[in-house]
C-alpha atoms as a PDB file:
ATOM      1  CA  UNK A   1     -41.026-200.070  82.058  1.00  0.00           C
ATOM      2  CA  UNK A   2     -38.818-200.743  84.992  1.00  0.00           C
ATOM      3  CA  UNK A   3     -40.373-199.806  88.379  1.00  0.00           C
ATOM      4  CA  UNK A   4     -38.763-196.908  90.742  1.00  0.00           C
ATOM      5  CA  UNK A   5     -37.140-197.969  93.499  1.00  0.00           C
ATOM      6  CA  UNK A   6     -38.158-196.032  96.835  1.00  0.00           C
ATOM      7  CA  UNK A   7     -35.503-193.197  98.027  1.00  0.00           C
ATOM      8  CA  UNK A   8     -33.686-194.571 101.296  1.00  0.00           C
ATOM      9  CA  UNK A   9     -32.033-192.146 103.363  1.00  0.00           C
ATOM     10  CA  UNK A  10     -29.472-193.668 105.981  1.00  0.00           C
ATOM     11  CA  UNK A  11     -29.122-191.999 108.975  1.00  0.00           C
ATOM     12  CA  UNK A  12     -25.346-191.355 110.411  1.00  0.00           C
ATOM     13  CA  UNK A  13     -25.939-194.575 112.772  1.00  0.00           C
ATOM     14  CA  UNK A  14     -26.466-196.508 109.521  1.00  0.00           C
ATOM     15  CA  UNK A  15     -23.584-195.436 107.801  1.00  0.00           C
ATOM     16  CA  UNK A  16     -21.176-195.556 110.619  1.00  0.00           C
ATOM     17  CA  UNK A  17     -22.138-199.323 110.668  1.00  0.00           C
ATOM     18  CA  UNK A  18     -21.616-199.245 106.759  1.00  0.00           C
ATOM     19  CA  UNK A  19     -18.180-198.163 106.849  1.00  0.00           C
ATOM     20  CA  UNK A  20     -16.795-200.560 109.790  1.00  0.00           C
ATOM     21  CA  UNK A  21     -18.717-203.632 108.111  1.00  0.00           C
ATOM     22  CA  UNK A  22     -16.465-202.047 105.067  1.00  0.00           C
ATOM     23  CA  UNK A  23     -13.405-202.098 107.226  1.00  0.00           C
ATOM     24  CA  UNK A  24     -14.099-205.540 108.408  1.00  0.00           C
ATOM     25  CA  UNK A  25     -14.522-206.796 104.635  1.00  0.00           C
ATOM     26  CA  UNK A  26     -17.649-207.020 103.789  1.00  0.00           C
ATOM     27  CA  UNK A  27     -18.649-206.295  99.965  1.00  0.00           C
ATOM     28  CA  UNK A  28     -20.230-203.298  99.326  1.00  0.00           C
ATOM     29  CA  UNK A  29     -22.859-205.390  96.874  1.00  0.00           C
ATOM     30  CA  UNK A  30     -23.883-207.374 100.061  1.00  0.00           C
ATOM     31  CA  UNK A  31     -24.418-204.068 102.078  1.00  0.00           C
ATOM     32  CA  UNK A  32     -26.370-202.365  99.428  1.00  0.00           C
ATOM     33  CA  UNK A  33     -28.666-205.170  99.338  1.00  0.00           C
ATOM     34  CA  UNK A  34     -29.419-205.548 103.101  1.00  0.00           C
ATOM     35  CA  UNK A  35     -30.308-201.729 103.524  1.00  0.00           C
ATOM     36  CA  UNK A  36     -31.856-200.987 100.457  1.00  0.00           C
ATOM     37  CA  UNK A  37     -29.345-198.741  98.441  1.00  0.00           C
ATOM     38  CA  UNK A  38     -27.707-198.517  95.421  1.00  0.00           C
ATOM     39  CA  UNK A  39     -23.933-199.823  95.093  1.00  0.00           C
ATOM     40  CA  UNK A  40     -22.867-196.205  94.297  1.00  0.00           C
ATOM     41  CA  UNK A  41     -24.140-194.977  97.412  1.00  0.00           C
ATOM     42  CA  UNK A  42     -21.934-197.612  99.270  1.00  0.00           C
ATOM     43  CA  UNK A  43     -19.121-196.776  97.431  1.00  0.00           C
ATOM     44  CA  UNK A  44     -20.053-192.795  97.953  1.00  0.00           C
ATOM     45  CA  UNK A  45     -20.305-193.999 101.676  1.00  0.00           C
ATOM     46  CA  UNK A  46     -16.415-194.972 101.837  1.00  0.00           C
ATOM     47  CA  UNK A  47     -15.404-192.241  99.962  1.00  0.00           C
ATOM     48  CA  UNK A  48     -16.419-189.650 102.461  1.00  0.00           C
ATOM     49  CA  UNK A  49     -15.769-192.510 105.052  1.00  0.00           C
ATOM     50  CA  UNK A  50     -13.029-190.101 106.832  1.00  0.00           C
ATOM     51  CA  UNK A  51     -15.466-186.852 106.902  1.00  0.00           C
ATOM     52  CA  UNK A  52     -18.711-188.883 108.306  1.00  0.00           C
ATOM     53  CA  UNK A  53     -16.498-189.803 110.998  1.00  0.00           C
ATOM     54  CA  UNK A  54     -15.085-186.995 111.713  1.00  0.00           C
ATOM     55  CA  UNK A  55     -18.578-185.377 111.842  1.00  0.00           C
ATOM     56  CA  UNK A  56     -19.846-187.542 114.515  1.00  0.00           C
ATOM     57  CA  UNK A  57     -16.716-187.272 116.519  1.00  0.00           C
ATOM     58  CA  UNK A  58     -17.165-183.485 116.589  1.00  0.00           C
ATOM     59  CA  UNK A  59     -21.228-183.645 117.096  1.00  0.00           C
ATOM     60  CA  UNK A  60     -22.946-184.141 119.809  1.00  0.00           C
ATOM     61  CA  UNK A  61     -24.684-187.307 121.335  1.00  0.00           C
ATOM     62  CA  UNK A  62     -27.698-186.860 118.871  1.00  0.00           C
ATOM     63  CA  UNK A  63     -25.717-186.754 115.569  1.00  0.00           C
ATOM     64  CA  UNK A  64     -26.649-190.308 115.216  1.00  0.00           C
ATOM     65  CA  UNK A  65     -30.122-190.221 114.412  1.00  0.00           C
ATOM     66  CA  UNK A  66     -29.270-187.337 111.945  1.00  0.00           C
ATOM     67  CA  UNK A  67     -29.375-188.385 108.304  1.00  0.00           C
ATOM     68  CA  UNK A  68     -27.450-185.157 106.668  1.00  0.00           C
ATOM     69  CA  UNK A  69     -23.935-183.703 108.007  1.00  0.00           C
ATOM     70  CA  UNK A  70     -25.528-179.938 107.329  1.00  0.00           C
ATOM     71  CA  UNK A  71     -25.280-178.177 110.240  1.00  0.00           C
ATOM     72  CA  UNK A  72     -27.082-174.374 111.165  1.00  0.00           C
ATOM     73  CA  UNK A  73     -24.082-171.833 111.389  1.00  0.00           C
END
């Protein structure tokens, strides 16, 4: 039986750095590799490429350490 890989959660700082790596042409394969993820959460990571950024542009200083993009209303 195949082994479980370990849940990684990537914190905004993490995939800020994902998606200008992206920009700058790295392959997603190579990224998912070096921090632990699945290739689908790369691709799921320049998908919303234009909302994460967005979010941290509107957040305060802090927003970088956060991992989700939930915010208390």
């Amino acid at each position: 039986m195949p082994t479980k890989r370990k849940r990684v959660v990537l914190t905004m700082k993490d995939k800020i750095n994902i998606i200008i790596r992206l920009k700058q042409g790295e392959s997603g394969s190579k990224l998912a590799d070096e921090y632990g993820v699945g290739k689908s959460t790369i691709s799921d990571i320049k998908k919303n490429s234009e909302s994460i950024l967005k979010y941290v542009s509107d957040s305060e200083d802090d927003s970088l350490l956060r991992k989700t993009m939930r915010r208390i209303d």
